[in-house]
C-alpha atoms as a PDB file:
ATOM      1  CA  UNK A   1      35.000   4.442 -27.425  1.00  0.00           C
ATOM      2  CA  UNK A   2      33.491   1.126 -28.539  1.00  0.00           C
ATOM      3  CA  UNK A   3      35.773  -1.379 -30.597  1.00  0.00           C
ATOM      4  CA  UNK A   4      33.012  -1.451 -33.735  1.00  0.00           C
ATOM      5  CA  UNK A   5      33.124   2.232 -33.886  1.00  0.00           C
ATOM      6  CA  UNK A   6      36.405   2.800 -34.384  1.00  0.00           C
ATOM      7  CA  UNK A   7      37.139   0.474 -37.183  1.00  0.00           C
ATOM      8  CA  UNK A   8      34.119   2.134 -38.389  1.00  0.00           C
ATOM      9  CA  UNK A   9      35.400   5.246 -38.447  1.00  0.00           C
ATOM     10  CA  UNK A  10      38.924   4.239 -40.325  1.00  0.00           C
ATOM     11  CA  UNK A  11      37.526   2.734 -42.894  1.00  0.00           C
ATOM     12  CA  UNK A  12      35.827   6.856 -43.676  1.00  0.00           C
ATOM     13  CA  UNK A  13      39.102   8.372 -43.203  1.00  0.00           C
ATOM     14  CA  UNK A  14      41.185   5.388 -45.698  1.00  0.00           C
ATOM     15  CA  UNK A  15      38.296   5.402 -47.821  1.00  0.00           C
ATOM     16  CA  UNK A  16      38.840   9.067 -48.064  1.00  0.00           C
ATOM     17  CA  UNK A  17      42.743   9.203 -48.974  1.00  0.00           C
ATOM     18  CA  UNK A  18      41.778   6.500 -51.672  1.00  0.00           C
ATOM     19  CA  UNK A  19      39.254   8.688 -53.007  1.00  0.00           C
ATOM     20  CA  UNK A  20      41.668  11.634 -53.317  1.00  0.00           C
ATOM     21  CA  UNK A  21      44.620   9.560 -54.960  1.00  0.00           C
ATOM     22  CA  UNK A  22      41.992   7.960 -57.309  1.00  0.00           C
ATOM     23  CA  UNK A  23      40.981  11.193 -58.493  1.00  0.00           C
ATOM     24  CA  UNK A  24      44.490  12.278 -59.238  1.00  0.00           C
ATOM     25  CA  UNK A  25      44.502   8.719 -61.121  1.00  0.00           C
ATOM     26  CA  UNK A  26      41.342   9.341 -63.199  1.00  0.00           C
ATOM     27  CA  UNK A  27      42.453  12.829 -64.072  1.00  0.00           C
ATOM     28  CA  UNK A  28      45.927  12.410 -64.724  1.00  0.00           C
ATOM     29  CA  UNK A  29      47.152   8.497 -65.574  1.00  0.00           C
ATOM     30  CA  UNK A  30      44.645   6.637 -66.866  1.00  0.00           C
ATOM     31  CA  UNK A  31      43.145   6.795 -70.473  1.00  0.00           C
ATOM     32  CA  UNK A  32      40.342   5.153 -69.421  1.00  0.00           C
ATOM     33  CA  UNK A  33      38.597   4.998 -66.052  1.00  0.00           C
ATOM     34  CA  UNK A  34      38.025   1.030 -66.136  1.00  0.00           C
ATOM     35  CA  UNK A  35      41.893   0.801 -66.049  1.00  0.00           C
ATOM     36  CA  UNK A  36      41.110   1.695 -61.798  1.00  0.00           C
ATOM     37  CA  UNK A  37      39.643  -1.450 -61.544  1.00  0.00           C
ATOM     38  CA  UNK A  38      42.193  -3.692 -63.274  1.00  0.00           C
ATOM     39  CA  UNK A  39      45.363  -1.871 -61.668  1.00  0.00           C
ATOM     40  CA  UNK A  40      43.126  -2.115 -58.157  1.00  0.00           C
ATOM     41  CA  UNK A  41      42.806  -6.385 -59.098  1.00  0.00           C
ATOM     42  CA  UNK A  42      46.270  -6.698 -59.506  1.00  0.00           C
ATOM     43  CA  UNK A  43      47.372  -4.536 -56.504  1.00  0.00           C
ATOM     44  CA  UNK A  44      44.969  -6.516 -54.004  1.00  0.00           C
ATOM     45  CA  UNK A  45      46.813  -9.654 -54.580  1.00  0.00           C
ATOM     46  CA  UNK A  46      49.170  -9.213 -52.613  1.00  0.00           C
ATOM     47  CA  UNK A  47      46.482 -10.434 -49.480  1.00  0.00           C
ATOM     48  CA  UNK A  48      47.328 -13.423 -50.815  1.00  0.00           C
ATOM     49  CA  UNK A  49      51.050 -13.283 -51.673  1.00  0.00           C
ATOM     50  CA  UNK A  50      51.165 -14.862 -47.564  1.00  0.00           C
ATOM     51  CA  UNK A  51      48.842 -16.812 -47.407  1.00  0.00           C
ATOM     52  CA  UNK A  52      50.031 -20.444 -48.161  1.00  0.00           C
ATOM     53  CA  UNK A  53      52.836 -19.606 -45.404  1.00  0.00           C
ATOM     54  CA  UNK A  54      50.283 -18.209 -42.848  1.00  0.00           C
ATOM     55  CA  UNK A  55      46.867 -20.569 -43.397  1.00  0.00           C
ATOM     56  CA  UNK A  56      48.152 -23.581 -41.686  1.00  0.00           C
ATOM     57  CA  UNK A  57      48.680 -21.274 -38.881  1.00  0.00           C
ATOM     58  CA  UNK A  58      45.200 -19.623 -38.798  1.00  0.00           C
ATOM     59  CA  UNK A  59      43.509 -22.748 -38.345  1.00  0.00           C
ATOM     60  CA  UNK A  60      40.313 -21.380 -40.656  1.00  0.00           C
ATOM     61  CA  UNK A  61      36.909 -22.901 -40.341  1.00  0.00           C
ATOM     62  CA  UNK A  62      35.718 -22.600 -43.618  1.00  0.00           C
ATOM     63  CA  UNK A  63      32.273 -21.856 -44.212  1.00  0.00           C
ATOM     64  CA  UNK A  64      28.908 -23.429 -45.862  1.00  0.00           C
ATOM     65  CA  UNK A  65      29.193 -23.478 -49.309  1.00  0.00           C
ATOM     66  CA  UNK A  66      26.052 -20.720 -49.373  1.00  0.00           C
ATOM     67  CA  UNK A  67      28.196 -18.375 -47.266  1.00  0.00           C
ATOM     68  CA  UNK A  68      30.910 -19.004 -50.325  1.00  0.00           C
ATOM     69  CA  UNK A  69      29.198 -18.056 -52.882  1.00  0.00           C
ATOM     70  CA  UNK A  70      27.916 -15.088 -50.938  1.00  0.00           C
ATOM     71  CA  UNK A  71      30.956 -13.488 -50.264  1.00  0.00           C
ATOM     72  CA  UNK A  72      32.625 -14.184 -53.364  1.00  0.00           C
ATOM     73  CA  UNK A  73      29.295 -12.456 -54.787  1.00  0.00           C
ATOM     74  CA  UNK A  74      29.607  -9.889 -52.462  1.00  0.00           C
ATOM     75  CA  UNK A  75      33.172  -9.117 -53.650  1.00  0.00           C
ATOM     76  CA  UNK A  76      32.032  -9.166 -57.240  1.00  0.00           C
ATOM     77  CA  UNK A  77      28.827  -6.272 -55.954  1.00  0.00           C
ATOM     78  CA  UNK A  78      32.247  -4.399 -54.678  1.00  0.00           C
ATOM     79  CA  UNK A  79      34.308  -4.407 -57.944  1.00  0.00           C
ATOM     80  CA  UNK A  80      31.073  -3.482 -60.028  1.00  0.00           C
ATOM     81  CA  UNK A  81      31.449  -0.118 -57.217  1.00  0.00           C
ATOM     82  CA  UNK A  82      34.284   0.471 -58.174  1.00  0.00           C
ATOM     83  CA  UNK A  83      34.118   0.307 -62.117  1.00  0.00           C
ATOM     84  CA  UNK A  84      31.033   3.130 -61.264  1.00  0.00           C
ATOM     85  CA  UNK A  85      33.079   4.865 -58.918  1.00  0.00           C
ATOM     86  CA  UNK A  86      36.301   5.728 -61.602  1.00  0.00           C
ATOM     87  CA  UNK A  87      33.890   6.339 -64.252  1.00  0.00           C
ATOM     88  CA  UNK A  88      32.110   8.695 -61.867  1.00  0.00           C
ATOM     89  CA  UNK A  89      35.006  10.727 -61.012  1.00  0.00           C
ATOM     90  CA  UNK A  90      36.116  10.972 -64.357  1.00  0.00           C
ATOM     91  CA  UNK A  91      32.887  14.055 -64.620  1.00  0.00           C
ATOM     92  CA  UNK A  92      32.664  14.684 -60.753  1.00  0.00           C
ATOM     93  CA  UNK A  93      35.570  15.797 -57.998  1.00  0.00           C
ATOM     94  CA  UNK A  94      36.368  13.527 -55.261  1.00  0.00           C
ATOM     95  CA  UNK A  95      34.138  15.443 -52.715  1.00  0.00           C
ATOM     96  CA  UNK A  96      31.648  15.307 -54.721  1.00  0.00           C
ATOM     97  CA  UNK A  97      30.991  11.428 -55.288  1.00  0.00           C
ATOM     98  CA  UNK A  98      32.121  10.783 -52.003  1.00  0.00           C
ATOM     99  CA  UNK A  99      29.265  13.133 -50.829  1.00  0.00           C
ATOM    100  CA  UNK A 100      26.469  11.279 -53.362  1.00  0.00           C
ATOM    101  CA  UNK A 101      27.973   7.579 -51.538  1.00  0.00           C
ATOM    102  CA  UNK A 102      25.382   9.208 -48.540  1.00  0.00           C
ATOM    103  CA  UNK A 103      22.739   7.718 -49.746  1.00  0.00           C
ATOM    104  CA  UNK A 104      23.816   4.545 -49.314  1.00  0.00           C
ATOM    105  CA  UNK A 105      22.963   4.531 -44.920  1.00  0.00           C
ATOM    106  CA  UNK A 106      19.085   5.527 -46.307  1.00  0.00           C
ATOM    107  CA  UNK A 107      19.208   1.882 -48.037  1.00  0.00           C
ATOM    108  CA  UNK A 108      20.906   0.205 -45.917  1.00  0.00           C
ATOM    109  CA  UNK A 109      18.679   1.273 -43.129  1.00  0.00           C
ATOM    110  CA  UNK A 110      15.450   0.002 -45.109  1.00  0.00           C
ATOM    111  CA  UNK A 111      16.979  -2.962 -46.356  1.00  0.00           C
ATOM    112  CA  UNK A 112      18.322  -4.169 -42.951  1.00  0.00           C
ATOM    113  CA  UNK A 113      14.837  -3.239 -41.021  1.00  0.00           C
ATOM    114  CA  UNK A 114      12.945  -5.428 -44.050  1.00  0.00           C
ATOM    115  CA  UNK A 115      15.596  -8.319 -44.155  1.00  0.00           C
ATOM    116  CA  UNK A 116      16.546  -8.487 -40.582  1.00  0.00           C
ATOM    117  CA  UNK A 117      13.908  -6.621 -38.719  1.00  0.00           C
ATOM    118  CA  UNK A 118      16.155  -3.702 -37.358  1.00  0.00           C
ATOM    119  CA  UNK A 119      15.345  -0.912 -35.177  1.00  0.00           C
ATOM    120  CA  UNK A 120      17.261   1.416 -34.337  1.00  0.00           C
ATOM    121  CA  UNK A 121      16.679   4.008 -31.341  1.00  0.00           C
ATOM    122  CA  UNK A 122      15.995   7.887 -32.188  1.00  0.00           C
ATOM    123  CA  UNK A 123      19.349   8.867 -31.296  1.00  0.00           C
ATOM    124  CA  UNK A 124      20.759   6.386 -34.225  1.00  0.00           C
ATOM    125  CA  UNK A 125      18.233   7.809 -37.124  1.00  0.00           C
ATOM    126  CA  UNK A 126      18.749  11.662 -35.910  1.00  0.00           C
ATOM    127  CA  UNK A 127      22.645  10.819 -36.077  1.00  0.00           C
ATOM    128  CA  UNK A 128      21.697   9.181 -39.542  1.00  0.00           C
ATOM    129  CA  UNK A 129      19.995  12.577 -41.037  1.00  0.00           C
ATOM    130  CA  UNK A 130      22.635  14.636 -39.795  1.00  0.00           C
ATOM    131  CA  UNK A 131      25.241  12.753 -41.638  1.00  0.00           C
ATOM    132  CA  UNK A 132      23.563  12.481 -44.479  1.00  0.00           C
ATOM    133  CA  UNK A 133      22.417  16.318 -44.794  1.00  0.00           C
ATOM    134  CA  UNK A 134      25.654  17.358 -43.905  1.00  0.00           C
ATOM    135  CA  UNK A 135      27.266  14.977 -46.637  1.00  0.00           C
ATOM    136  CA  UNK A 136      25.244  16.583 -49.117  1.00  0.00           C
ATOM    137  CA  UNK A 137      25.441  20.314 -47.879  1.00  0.00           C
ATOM    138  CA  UNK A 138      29.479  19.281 -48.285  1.00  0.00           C
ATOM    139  CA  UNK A 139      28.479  18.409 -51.828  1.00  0.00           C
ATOM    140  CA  UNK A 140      26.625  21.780 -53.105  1.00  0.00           C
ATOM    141  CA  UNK A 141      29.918  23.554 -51.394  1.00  0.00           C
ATOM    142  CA  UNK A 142      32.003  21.896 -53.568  1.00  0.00           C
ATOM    143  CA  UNK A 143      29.739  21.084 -56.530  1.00  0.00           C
ATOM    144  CA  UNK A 144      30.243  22.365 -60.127  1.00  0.00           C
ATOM    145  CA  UNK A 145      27.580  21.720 -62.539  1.00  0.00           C
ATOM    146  CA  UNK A 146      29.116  20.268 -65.701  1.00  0.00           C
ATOM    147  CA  UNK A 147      29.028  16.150 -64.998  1.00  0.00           C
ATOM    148  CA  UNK A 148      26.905  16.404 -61.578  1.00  0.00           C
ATOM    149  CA  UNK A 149      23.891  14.469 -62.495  1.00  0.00           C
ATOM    150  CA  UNK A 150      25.594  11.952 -65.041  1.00  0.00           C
ATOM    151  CA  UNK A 151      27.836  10.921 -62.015  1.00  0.00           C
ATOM    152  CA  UNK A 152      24.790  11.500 -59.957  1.00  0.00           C
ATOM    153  CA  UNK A 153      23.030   8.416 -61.716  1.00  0.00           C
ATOM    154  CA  UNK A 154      26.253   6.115 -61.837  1.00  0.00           C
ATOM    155  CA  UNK A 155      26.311   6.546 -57.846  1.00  0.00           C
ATOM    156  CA  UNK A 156      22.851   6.118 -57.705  1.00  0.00           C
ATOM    157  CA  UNK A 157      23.466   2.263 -58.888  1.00  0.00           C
ATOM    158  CA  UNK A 158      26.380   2.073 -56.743  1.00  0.00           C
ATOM    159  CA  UNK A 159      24.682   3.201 -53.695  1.00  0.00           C
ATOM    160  CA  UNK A 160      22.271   0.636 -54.425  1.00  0.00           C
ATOM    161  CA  UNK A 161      25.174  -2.352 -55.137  1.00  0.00           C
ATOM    162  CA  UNK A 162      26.613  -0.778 -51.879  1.00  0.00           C
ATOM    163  CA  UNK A 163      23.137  -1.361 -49.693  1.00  0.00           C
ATOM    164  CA  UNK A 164      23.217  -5.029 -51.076  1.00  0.00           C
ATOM    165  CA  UNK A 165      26.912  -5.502 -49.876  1.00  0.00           C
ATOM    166  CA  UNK A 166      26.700  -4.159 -46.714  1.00  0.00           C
ATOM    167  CA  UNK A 167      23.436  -6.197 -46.130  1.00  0.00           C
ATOM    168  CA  UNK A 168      25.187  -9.307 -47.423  1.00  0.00           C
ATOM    169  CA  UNK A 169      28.447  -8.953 -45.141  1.00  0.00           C
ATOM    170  CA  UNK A 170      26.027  -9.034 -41.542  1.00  0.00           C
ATOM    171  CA  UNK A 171      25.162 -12.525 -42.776  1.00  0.00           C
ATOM    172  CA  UNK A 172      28.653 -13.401 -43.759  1.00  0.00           C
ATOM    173  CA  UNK A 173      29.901 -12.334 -40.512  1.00  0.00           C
ATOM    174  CA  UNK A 174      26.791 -13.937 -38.391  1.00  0.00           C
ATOM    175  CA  UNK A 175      27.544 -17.390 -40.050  1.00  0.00           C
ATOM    176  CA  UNK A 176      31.275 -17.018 -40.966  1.00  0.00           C
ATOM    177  CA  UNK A 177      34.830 -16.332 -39.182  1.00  0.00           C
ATOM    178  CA  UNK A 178      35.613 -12.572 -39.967  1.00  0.00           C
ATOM    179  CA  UNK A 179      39.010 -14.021 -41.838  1.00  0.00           C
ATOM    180  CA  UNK A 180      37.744 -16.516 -44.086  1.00  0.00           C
ATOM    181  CA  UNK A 181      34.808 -13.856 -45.222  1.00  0.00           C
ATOM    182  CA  UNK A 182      37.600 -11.324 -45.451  1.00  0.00           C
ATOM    183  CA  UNK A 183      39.739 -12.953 -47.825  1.00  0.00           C
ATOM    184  CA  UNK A 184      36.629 -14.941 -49.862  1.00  0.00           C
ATOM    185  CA  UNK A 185      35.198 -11.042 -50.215  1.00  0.00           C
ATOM    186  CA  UNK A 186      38.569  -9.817 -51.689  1.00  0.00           C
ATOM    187  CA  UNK A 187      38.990 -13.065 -53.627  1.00  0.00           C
ATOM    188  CA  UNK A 188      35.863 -12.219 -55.442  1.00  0.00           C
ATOM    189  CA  UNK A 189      36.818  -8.541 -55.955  1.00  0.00           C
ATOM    190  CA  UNK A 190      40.103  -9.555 -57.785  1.00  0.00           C
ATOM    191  CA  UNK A 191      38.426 -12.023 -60.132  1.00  0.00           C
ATOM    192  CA  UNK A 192      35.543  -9.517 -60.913  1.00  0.00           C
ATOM    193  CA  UNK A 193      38.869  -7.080 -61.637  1.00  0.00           C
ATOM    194  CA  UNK A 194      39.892  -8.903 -64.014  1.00  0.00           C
ATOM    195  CA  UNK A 195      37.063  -8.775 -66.409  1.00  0.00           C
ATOM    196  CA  UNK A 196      38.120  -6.207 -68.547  1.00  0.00           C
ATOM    197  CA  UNK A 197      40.618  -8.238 -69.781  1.00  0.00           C
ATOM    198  CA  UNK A 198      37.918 -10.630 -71.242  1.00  0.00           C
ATOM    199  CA  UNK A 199      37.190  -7.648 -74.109  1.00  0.00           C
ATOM    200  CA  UNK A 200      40.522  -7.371 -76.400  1.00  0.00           C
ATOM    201  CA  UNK A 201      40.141  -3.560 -76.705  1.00  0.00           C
ATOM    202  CA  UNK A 202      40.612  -2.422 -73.335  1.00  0.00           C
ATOM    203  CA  UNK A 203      43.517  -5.686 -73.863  1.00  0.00           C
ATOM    204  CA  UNK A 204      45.244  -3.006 -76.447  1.00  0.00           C
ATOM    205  CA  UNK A 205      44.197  -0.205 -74.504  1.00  0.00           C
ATOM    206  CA  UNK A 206      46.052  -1.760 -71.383  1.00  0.00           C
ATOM    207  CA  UNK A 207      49.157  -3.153 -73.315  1.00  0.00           C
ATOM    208  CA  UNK A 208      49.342   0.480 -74.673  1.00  0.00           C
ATOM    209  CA  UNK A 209      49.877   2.086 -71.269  1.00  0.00           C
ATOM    210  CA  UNK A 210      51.606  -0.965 -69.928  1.00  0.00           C
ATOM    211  CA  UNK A 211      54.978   1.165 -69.002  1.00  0.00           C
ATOM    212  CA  UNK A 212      53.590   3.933 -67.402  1.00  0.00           C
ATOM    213  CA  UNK A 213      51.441   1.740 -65.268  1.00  0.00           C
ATOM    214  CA  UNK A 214      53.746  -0.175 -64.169  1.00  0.00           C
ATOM    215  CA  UNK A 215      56.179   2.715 -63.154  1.00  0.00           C
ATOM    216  CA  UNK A 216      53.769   3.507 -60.608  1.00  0.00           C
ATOM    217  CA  UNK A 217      53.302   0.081 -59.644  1.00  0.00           C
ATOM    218  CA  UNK A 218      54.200   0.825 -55.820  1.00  0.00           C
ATOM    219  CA  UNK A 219      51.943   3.999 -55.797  1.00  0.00           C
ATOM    220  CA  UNK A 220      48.858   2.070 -56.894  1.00  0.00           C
ATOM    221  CA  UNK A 221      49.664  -0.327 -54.400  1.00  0.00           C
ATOM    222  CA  UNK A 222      49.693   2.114 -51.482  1.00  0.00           C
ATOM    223  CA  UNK A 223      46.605   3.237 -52.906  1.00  0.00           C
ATOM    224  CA  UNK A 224      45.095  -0.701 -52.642  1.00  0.00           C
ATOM    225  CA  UNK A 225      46.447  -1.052 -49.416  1.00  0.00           C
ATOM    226  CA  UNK A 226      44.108   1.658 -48.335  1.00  0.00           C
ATOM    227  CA  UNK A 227      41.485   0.647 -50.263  1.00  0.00           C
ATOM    228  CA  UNK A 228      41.970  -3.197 -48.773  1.00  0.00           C
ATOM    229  CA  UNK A 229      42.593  -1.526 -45.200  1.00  0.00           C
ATOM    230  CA  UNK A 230      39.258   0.580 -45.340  1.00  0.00           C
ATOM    231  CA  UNK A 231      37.176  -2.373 -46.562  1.00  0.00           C
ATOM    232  CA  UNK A 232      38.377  -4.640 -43.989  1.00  0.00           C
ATOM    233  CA  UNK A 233      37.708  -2.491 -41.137  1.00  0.00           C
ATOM    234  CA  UNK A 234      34.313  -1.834 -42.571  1.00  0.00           C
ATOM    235  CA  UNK A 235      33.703  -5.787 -42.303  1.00  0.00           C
ATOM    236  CA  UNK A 236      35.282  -5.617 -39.012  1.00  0.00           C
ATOM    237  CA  UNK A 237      33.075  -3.586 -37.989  1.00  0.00           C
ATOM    238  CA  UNK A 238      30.002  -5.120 -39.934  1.00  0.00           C
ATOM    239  CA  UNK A 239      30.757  -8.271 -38.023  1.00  0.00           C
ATOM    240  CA  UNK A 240      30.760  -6.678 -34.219  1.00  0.00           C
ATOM    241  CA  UNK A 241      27.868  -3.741 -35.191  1.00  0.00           C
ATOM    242  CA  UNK A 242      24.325  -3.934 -37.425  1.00  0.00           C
ATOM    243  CA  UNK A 243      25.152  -2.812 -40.999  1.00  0.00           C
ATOM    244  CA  UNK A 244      22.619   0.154 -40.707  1.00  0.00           C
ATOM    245  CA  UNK A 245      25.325   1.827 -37.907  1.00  0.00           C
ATOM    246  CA  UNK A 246      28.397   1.297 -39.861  1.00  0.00           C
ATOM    247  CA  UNK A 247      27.194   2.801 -42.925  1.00  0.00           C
ATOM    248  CA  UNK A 248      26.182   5.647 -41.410  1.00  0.00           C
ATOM    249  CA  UNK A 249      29.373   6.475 -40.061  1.00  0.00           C
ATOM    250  CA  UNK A 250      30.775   5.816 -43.541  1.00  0.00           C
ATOM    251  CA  UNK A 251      29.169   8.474 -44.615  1.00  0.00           C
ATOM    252  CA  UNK A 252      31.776  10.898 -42.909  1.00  0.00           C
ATOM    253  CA  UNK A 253      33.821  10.393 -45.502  1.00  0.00           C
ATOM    254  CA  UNK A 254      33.065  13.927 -47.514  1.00  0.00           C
ATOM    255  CA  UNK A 255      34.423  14.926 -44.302  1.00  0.00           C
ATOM    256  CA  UNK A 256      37.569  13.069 -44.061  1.00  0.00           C
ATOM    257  CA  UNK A 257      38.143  13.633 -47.843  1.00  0.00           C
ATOM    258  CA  UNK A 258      38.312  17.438 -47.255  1.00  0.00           C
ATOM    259  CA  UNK A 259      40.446  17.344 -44.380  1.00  0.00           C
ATOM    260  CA  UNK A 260      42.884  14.754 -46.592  1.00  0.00           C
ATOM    261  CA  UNK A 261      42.566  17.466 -49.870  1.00  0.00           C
ATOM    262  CA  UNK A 262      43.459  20.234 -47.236  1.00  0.00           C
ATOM    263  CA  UNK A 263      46.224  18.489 -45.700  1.00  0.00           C
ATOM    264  CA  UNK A 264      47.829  17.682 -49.636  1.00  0.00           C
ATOM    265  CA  UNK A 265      46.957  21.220 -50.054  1.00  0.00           C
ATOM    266  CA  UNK A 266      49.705  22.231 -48.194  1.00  0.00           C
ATOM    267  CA  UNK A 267      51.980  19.067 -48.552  1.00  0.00           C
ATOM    268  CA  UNK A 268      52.528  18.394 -52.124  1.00  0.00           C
ATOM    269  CA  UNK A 269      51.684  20.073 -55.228  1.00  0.00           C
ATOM    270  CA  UNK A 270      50.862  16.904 -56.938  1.00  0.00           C
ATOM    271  CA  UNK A 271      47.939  16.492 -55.414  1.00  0.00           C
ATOM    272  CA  UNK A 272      46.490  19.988 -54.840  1.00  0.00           C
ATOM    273  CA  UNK A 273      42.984  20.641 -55.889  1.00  0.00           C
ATOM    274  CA  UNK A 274      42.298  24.478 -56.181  1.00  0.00           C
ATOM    275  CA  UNK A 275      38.753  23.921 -55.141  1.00  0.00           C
ATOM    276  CA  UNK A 276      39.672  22.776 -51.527  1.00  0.00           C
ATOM    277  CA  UNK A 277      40.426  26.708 -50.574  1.00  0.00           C
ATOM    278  CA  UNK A 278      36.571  27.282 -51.686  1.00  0.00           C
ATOM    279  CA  UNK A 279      33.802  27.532 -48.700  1.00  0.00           C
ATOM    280  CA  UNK A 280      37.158  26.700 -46.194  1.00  0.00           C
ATOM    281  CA  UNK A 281      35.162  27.359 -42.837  1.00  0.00           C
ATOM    282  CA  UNK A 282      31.842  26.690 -43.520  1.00  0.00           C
ATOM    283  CA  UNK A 283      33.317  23.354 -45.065  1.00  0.00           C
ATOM    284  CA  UNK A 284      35.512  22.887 -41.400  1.00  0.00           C
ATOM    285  CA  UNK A 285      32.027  23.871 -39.637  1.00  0.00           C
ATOM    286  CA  UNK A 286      30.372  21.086 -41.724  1.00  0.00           C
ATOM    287  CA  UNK A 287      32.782  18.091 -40.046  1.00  0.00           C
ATOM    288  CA  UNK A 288      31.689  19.679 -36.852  1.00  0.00           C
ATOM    289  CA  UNK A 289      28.622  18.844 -37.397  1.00  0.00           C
ATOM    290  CA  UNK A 290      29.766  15.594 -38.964  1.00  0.00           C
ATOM    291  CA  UNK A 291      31.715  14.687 -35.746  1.00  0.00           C
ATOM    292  CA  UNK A 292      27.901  15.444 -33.828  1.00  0.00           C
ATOM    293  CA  UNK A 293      26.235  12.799 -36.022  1.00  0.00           C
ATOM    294  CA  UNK A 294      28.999  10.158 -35.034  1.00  0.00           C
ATOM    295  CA  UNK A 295      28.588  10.812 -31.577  1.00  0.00           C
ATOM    296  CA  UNK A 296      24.590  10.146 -31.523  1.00  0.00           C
ATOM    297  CA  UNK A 297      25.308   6.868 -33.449  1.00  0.00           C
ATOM    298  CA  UNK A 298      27.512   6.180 -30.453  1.00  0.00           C
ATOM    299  CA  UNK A 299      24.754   5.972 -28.000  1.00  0.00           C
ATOM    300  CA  UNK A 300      23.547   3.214 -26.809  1.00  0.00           C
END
């Protein structure tokens, strides 16, 4: 198996344990969905609690100050993801907006042939529609009704924001050392993080739910970690594949979130979601089919 696609495919299956945690977030601890985004700001600094002992030791090239901006705008595109993304799954289950992120390898595929003049070979777009139409078969499975099209249209931005990113990171990556675009990405993702705390209500709203916060401080940092592990093997992979590959394996994750909601299922009662029992095989048939799309993105 090829280096690019196996990053590839763990940023899916982290991306997928982050999704299920966030919903148990969304629908449990915070008041207000935005509060994700702060709690995720604070959590990700700790990429760079090391980093005045370790930089001398990296010996970073730093690059143009075009490429800057880029990826500190690119990290920015991220965080406004994510403040859709919590507000989403406060209507939708986890399955569910992970399944409507499967548009994203459609724009991604159009931006990058436009932009970069891409082509991919048959294999690669059949692999791409059977991800995709499996993603959203996953969906209807596990789809109810009430909040499906008003987290339909916050995705729809997202996916968008998402297209843009992924497009952006090839060009970080060409021009840029994969560490110095990793951390000027997250950089860029705390700051944007922080903007809540411009607006003094969601201040109150914050200070108000200060304790319980920060009694979970360590599980909403395992849940960053993930979140920061899944993003940087999806620039890993960025920066050794085209972008139009990489998202398209991303869109596994529907599958890799059911398999995570089935494994909770039967580890903890925290976490259990009573519609992960509903459609069980044909949902298990569905990442067989999954796995088929990932292997005809595999061919060269």
């Amino acid at each position: 198996m090829e280096v690019w696609l196996i990053f590839a495919l763990l940023a899916p299956l982290f991306f997928a344990i982050v999704h299920v945690l966030d919903s148990h977030c969304v629908g449990n601890i915070f008041e207000k969905p935005w509060m994700g985004i702060v709690t995720s700001a604070f959590a990700s600094l700790i990429v760079f609690v090391p980093l005045p002992f370790i930089l001398p030791l990296l010996d970073l090239s730093w690059p143009t100050q075009e490429i800057i901006i880029i990826a500190l705008l690119t990290g920015v595109i991220i965080q406004i993801n994510q403040t859709l993304y919590f507000q989403a799954l406060s209507h939708s289950e986890a399955g569910i907006i992970a399944a409507y992120w499967n548009m994203t390898p459609i724009m991604v595929t159009l931006l990058s042939f436009f932009i970069f003049g891409h082509i991919l070979l048959l294999p690669h777009y059949i692999g791409i529609a059977v991800l995709v139409t499996s993603s959203v078969f996953m969906c209807l499975l596990d789809s109810n009704i009430k909040g499906k099209w008003h987290s339909f249209n916050l995705i729809l931005i997202g996916t968008i924001l998402q297209a843009v990113a992924l497009i952006l990171m090839e060009k970080i990556f060409r021009e840029s050392e994969y560490l110095s675009g990793f951390f000027l990405i997250t950089f860029g993702f705390v700051i944007a993080g922080f903007a809540p705390l411009i607006i003094p209500k969601a201040r109150i709203t914050l200070k108000k739910n200060f304790h319980t916060l920060i009694s979970l401080k360590y599980f909403f940092l395992a849940i960053e970690i993930c979140n920061l592990i899944a993003y940087a093997c999806i620039e890993l992979a960025v920066s050794l594949k085209n972008a139009p590959l990489v998202s398209a394996i991303d869109s596994a994750t529907p599958g890799f979130t059911f398999v995570v909601s089935l494994v909770l299922l039967f580890a903890s009662k925290r976490f259990k979601n009573p519609h992960t029992r509903k459609f069980y095989w044909l949902k298990l048939g569905n990442v067989g089919v999954m796995v088929t799309g990932v292997w005809l993105l595999s061919i060269e």
